[in-house]
Protein backbone atom coordinates (compact mmCIF):
# COMPACT_ATOMS: atom_id res chain seq x y z
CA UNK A 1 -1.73 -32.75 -42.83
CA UNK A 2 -4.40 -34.33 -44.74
CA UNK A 3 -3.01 -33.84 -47.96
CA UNK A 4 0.63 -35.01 -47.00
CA UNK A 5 -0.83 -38.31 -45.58
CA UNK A 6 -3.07 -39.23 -48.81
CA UNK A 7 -0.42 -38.37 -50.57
CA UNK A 8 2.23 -41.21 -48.76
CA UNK A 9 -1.09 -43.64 -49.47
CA UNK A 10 -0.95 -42.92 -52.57
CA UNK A 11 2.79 -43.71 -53.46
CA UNK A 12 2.71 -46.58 -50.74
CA UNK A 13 -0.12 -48.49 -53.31
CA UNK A 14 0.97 -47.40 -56.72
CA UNK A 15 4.59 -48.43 -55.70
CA UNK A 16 4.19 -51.74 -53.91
CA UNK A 17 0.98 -52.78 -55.86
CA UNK A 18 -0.17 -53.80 -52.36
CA UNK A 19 -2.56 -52.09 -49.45
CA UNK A 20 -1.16 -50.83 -46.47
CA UNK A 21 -3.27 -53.31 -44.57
CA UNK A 22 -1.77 -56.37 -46.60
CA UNK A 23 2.57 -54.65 -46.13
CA UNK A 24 1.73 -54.43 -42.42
CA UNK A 25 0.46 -58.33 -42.37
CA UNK A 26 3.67 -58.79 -43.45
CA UNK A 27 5.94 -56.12 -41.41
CA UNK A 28 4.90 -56.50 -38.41
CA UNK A 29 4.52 -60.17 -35.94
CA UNK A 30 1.41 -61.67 -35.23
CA UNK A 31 0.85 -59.71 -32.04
CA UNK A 32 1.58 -56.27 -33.27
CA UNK A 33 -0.19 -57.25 -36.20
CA UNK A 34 -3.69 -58.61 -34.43
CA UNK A 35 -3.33 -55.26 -32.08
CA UNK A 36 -3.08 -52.95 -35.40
CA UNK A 37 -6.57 -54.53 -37.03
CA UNK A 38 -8.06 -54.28 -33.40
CA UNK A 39 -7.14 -50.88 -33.46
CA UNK A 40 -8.26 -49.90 -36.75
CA UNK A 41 -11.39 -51.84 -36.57
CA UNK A 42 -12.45 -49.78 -33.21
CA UNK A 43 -11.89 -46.77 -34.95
CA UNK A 44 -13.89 -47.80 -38.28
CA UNK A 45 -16.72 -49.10 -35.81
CA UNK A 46 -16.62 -45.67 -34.17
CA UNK A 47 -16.25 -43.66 -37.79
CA UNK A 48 -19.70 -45.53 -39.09
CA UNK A 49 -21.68 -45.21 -35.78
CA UNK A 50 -21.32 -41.05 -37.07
CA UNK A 51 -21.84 -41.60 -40.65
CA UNK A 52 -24.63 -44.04 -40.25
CA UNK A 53 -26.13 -41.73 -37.24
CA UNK A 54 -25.91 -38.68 -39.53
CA UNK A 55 -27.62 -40.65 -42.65
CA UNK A 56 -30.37 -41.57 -40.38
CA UNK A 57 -30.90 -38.25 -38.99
CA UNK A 58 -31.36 -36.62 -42.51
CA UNK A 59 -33.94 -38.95 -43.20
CA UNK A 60 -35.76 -38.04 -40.46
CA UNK A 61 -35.32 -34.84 -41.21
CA UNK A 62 -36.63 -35.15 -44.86
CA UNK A 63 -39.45 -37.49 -43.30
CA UNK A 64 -40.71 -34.65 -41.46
CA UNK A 65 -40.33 -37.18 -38.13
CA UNK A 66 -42.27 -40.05 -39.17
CA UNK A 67 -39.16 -42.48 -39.59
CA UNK A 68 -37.39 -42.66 -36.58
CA UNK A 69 -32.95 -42.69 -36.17
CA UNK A 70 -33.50 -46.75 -35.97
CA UNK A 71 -35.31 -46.95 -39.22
CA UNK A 72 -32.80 -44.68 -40.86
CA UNK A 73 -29.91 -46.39 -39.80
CA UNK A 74 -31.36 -49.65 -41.38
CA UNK A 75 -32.28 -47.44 -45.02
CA UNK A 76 -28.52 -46.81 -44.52
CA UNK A 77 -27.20 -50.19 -44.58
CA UNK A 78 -29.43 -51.64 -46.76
CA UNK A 79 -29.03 -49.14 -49.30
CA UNK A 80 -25.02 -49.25 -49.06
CA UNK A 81 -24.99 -52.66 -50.63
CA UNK A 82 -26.89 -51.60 -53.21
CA UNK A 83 -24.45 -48.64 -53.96
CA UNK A 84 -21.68 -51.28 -53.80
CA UNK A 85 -22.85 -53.56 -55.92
CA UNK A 86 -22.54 -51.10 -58.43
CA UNK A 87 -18.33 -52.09 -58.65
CA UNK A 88 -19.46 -55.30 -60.32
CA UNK A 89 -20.30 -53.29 -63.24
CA UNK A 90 -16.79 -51.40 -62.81
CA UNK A 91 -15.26 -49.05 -60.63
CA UNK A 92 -15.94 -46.10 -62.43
CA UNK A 93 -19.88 -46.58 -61.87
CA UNK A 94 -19.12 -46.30 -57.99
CA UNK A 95 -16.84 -43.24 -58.54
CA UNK A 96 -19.46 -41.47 -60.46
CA UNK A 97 -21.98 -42.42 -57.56
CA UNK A 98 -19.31 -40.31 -55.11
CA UNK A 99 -19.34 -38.00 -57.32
CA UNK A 100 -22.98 -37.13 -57.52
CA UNK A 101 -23.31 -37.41 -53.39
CA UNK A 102 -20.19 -34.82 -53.42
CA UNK A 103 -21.50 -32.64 -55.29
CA UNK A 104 -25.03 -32.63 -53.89
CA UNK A 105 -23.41 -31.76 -50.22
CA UNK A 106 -21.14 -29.47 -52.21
CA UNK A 107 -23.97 -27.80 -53.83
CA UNK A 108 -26.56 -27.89 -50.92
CA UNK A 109 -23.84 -26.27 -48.09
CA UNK A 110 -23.12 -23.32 -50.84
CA UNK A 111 -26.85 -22.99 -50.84
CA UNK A 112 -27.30 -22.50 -46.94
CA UNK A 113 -23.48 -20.40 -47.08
CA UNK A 114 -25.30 -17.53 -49.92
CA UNK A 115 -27.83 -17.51 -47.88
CA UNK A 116 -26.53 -16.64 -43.89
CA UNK A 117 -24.57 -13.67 -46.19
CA UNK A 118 -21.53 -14.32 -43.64
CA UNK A 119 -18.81 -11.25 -43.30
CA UNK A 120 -15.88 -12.00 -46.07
CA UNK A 121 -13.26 -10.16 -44.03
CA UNK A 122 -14.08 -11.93 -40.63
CA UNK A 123 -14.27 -14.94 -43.00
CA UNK A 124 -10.84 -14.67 -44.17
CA UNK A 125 -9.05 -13.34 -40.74
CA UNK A 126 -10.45 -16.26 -38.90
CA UNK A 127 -8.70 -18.76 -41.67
CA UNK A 128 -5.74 -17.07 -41.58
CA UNK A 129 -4.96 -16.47 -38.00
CA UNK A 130 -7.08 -18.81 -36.07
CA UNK A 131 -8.31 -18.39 -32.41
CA UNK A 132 -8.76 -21.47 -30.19
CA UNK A 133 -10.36 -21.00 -26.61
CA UNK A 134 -9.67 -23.43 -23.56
CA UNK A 135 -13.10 -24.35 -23.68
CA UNK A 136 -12.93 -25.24 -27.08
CA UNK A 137 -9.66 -28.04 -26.97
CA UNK A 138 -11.48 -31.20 -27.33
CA UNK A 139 -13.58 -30.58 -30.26
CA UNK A 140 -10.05 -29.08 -31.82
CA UNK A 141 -8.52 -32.10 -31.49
CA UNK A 142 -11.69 -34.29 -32.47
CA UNK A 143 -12.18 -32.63 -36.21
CA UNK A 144 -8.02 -33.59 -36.65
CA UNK A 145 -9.69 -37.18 -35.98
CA UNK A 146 -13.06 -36.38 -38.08
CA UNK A 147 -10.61 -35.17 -41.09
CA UNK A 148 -7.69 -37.89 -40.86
CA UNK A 149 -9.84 -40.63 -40.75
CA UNK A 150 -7.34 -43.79 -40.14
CA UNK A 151 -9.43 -46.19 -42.35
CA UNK A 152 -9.33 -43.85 -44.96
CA UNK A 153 -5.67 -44.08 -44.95
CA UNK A 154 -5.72 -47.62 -45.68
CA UNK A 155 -8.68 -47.20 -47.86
CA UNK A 156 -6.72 -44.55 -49.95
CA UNK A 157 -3.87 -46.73 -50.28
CA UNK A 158 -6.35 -49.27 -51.94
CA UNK A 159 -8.25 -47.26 -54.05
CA UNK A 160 -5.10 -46.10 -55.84
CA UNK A 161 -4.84 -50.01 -57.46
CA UNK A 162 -8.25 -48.91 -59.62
CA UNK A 163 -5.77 -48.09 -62.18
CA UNK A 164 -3.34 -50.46 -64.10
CA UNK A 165 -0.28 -49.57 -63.48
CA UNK A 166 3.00 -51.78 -64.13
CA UNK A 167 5.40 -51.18 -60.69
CA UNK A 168 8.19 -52.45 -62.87
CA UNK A 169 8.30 -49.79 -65.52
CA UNK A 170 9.37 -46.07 -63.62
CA UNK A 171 7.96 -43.71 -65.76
CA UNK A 172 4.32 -45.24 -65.55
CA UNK A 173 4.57 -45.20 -61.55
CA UNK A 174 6.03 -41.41 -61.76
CA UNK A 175 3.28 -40.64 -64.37
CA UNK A 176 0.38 -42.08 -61.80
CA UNK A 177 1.99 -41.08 -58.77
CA UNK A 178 1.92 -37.18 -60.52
CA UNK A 179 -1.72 -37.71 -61.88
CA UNK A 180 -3.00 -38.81 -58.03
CA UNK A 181 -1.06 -35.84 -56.38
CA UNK A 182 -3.49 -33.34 -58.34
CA UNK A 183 -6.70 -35.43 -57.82
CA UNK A 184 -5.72 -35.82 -54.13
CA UNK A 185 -5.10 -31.85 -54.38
CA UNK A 186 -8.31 -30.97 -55.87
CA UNK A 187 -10.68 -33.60 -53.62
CA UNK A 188 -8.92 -31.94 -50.31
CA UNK A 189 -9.70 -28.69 -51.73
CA UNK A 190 -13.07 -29.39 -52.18
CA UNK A 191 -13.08 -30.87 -48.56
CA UNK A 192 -12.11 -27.85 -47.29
CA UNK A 193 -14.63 -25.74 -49.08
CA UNK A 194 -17.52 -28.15 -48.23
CA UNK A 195 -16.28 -28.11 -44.15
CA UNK A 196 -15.55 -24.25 -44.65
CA UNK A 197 -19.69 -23.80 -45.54
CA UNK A 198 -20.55 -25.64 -42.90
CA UNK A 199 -18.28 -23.96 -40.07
CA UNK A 200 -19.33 -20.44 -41.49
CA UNK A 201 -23.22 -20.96 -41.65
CA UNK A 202 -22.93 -22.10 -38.08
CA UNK A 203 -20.75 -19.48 -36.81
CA UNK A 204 -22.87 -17.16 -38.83
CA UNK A 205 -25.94 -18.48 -36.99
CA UNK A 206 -25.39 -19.47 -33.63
CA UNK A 207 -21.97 -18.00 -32.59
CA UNK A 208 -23.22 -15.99 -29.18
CA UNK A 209 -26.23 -17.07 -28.95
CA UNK A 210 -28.17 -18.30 -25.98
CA UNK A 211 -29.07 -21.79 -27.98
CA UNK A 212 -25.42 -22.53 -29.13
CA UNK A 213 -24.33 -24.92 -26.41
CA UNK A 214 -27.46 -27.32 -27.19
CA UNK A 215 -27.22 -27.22 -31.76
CA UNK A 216 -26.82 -30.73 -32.84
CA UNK A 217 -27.47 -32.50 -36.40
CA UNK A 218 -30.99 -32.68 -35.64
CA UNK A 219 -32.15 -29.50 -35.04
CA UNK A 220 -29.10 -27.47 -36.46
CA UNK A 221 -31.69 -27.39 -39.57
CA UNK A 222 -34.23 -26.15 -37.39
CA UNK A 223 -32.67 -23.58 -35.97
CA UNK A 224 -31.61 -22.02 -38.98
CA UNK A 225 -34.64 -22.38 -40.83
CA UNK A 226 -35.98 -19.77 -38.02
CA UNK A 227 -33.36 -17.68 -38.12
CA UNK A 228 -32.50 -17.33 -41.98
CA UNK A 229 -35.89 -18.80 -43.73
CA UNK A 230 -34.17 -20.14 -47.16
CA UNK A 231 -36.68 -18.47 -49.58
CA UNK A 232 -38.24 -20.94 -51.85
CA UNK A 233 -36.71 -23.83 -50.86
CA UNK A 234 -36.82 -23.94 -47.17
CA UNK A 235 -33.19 -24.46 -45.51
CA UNK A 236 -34.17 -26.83 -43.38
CA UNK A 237 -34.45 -29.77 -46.26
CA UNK A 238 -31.38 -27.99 -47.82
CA UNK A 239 -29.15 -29.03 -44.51
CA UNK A 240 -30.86 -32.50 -45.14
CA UNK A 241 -29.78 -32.90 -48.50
CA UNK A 242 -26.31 -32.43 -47.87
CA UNK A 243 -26.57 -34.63 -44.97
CA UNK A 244 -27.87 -37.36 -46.40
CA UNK A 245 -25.45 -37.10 -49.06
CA UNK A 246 -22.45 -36.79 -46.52
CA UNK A 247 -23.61 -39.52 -44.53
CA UNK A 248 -24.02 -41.87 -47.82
CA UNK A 249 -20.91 -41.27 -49.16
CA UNK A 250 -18.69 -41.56 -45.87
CA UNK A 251 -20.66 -45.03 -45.06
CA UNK A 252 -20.17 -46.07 -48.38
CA UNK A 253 -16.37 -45.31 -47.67
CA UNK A 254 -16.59 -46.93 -44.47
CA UNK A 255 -17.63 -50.54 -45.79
CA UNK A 256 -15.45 -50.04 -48.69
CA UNK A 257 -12.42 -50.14 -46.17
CA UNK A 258 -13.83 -52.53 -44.20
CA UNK A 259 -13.29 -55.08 -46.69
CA UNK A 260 -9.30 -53.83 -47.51
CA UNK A 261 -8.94 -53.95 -44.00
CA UNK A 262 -10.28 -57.01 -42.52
CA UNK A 263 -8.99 -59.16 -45.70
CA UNK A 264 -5.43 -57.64 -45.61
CA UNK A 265 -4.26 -57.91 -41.73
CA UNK A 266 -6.01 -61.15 -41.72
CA UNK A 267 -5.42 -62.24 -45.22
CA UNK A 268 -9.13 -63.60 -45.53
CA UNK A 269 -10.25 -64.97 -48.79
CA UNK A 270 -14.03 -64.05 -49.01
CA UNK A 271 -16.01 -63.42 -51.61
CA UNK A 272 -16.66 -59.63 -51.67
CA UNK A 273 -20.27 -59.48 -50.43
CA UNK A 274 -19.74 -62.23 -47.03
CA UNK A 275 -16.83 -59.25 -46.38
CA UNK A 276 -18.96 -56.24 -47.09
CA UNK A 277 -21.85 -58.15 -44.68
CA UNK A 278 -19.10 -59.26 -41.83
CA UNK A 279 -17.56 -55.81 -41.86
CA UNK A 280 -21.08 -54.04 -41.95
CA UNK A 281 -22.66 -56.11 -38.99
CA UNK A 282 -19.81 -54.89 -36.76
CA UNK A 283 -20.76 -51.29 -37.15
CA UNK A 284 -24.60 -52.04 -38.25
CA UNK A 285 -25.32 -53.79 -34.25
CA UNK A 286 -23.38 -51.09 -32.53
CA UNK A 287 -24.93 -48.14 -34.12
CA UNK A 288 -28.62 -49.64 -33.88
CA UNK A 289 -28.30 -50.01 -30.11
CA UNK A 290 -27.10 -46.56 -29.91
CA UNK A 291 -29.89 -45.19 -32.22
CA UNK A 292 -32.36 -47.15 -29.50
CA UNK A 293 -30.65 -45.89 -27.00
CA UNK A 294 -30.21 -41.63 -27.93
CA UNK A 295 -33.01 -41.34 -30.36
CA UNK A 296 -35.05 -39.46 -28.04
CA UNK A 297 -32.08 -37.03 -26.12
CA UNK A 298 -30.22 -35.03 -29.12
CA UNK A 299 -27.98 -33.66 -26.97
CA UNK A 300 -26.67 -37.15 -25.25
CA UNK A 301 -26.03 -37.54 -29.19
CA UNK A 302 -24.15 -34.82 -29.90
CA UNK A 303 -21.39 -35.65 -27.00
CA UNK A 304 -21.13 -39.57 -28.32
CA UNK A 305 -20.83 -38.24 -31.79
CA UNK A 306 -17.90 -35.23 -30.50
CA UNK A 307 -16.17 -38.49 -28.28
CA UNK A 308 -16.40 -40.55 -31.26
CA UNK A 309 -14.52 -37.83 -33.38
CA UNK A 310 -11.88 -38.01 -30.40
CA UNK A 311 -11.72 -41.52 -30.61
CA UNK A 312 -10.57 -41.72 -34.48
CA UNK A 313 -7.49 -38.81 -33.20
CA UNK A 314 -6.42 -41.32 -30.72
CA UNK A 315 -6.34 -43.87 -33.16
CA UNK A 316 -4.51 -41.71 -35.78
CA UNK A 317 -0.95 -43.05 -35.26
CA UNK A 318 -1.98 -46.92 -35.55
CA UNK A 319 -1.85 -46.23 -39.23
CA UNK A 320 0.21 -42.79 -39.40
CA UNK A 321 3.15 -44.35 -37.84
CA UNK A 322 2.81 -47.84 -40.29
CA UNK A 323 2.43 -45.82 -43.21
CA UNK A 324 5.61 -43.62 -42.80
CA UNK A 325 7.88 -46.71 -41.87
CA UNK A 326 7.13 -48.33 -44.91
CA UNK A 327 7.31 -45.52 -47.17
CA UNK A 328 10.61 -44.47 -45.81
CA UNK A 329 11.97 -48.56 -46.13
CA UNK A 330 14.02 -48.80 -49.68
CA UNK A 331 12.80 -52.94 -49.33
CA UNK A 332 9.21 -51.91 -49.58
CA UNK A 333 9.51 -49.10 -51.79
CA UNK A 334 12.32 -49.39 -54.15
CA UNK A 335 13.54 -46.12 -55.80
CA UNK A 336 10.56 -44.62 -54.32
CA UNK A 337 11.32 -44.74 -50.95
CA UNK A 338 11.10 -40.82 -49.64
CA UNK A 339 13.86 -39.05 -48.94
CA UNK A 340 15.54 -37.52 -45.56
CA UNK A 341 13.34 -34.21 -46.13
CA UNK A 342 10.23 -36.16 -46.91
CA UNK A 343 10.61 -38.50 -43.59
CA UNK A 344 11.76 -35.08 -41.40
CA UNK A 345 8.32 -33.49 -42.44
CA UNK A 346 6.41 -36.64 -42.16
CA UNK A 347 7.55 -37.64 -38.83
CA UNK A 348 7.35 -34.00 -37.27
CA UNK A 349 3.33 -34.19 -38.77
CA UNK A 350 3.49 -37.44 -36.49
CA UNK A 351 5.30 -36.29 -33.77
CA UNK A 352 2.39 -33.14 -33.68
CA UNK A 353 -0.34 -35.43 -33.85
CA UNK A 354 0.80 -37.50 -30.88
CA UNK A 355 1.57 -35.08 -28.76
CA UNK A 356 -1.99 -33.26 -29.59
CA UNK A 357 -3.48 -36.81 -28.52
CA UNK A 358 -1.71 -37.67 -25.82
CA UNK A 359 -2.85 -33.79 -24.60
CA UNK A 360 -6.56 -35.03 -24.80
CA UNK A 361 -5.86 -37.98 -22.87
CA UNK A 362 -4.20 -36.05 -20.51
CA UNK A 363 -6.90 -33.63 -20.27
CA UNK A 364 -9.91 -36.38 -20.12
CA UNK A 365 -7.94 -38.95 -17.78
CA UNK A 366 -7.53 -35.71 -15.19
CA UNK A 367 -11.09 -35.22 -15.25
CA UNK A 368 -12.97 -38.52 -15.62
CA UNK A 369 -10.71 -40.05 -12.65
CA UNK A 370 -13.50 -40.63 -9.84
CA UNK A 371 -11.16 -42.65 -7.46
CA UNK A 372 -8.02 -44.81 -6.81
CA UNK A 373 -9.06 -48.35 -8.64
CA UNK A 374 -10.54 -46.05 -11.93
CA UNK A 375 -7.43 -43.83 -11.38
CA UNK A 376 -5.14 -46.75 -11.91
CA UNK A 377 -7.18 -48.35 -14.67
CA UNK A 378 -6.78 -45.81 -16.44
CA UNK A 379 -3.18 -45.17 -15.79
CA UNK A 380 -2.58 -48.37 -17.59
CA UNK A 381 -4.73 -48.14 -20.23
CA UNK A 382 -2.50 -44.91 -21.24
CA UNK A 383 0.65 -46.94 -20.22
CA UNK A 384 -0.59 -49.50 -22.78
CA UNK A 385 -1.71 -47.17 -25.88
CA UNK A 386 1.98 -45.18 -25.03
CA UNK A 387 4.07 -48.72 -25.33
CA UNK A 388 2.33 -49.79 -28.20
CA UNK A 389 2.72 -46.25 -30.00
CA UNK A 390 6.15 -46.39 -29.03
CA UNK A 391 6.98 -49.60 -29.99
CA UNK A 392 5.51 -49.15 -33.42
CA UNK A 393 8.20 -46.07 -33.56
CA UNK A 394 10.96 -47.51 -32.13
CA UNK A 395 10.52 -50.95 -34.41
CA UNK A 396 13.54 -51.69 -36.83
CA UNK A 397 15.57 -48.23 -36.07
CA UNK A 398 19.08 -48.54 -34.27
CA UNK A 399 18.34 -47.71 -31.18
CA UNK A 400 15.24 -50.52 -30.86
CA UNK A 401 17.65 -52.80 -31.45
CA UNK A 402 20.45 -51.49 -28.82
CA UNK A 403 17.50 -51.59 -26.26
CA UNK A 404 16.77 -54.86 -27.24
CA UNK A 405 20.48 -56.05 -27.18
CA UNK A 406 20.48 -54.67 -23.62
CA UNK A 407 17.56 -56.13 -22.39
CA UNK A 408 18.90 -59.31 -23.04
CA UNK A 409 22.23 -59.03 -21.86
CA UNK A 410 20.92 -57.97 -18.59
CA UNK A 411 19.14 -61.09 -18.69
CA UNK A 412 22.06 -63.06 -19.40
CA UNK A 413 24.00 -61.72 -16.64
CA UNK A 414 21.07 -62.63 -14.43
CA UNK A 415 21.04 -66.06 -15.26
């Protein structure tokens, strides 16, 4: 899933020589279009509350406790412009930066992997025929959020414009379009292996055991150290390495998109670093008052950060569903519009996603509901997020229009 949607980012910017953030300005009206930014800036707000949270909790790790989550999280801001301002000597300079904080967490999660010594053939049955317990449904459907990020959709479709590329001449497009398919291959790949560590060293260490329902980010490094020591180079500071690095790299990410995202939907012309310090101040205040707030209850933690993972799912189809109607519109895209297949596949990856999300809210709604008024506010909150997903379906195909023809023809005959 992953893979297929970088992939339509990818084509979507080298094509158009535009964002997906600045094609939807001008796709969709002023309402639909204010509600899509909303939408996308609630789940970017949400994605760096995590990635700032988890930068802040490997420095307290490494600080052996002395700097607290509120300190971290203003290291982590702080030092994010810092790492941006690097682009003004080229955008190679920042790539290399990602590429040293990849392959630190790449590096330190192979470290703690060689040394739980996890059980290759369990290893490779549970990635090829995966088990899912009832229990185990909402933090299923929160890593789909955690790995289809939706501002790294937009961000993607951005990030592809590094590159001169003339949308005129065909062969150049094919050539880049070809060139980002492998280096979107390769990064997922590496993805996978990074999350695959991770999973296995925590299967491998707390899977059955009588502290598993309380293991957060905190003391996950903790907890491990005890059980597996880590030799000369204790495993606890190895899980805060590769923390650190994750949670640099994703914020990094984060604010990078920011900027994409706020300036396309709302075609603001700001100089780079009054963007970068509007966009970080909407996640920076959130995320300190929640450091404030959970610093001293891990667990409390743990459940906003799992929520927060279920939050970017939900959010998922306010830039699936934008991406795959432009990419499938000849207008847009020219000769690289996809084809039937391509837009069958696509939309059935939607189509999955939704119906996974609307199954969480579904799930939540029937257990949060404490009475008739919070019954029925909810109710229409779900009424709301269904129109609007619909809607955003439903826009510019055959049948919107019928519906719309009949809607006013009805009203006609009224009147």
């Amino acid at each position: 899933m992953g893979l297929l949607v970088q992939l339509l980012a990818a084509r979507l910017g080298v094509a158009t020589g535009r964002h997906l953030a600045e094609l939807c300005r001008d796709e969709y009206p002023d309402a639909a279009r204010r509600a899509l930014w909303l939408m996308t800036e609630v789940a970017m707000v949400g994605a760096d509350i995590q990635e700032v949270i988890g930068s802040a909790i490997a420095i307290k790790i490494l600080s052996r406790g002395y700097l607290p989550l509120w300190a971290g999280v203003v290291i982590t801001a702080l030092d994010c412009f810092i790492f941006l301002s690097l682009e003004n000597y080229g955008v190679r300079k920042l790539e290399a930066v990602f590429a040293f904080l990849i392959a630190t967490m790449a590096i330190s999660f192979a470290w703690m992997f060689t040394d739980t010594k996890p059980n290759g053939k369990d290893l490779l049955v549970g990635i090829l025929v995966p088990k899912l317990s009832s229990r185990t449904i909402r933090q299923a459907v929160g890593v789909v959020g955690c790995v289809i990020m939706p501002h790294n959709v937009f961000l993607h479709s951005a990030l592809v414009q590094s590159r001169k590329i003339d949308q005129n001449k065909e062969y150049q497009v094919r050539e880049a379009l070809r060139y980002y398919s492998i280096e979107s291959t390769v990064a997922l790949a590496v993805s996978f292996m990074i999350n695959l560590f991770v999973t296995t060293v925590f299967a491998k260490g707390f899977y059955g055991s009588k502290v598993a329902g309380n293991i957060g980010l905190e003391n996950a490094g903790q907890y491990l150290q005890e059980k597996f020591g880590g030799g000369g180079f204790p495993i606890l500071y190895i899980w805060g390495i590769g923390l650190l690095a994750a949670g640099q790299s994703s914020t990094i990410t984060g604010t990078y998109a920011g900027q994409f995202i706020m300036g396309g939907f709302l075609n603001l012309r700001l100089k780079k670093w009054i963007r970068a310090l509007i966009t970080r101040s909407f996640a920076i205040v959130p995320t300190i008052i929640v450091a404030l707030y959970f610093d001293a209850s891990d667990s409390a933690l743990d459940v906003l950060n799992e929520w927060l993972n279920v939050l970017q799912s939900i959010q998922i189809p306010f830039a699936l569903i934008p991406l795959i109607t432009l990419v499938s519109k000849e207008e847009v895209m020219g000769v690289f519009k996809i084809g039937p297949n391509t837009q069958a596949v696509t939309w059935t990856v939607a189509t999955l996603l939704i119906t996974i999300n609307g199954y969480l809210l579904m799930d939540f709604f029937s257990k949060e509901i404490r009475g008739p008024l919070s019954g029925s506010l909810l109710c229409l909150v779900v009424l709301i997020y269904a129109s609007f997903v619909l809607y955003l379906i439903l826009r510019g195909t055959e049948l919107s229009e019928k519906i719309v023809k009949a809607i006013r023809k009805s009203f006609s005959l009224q009147r």
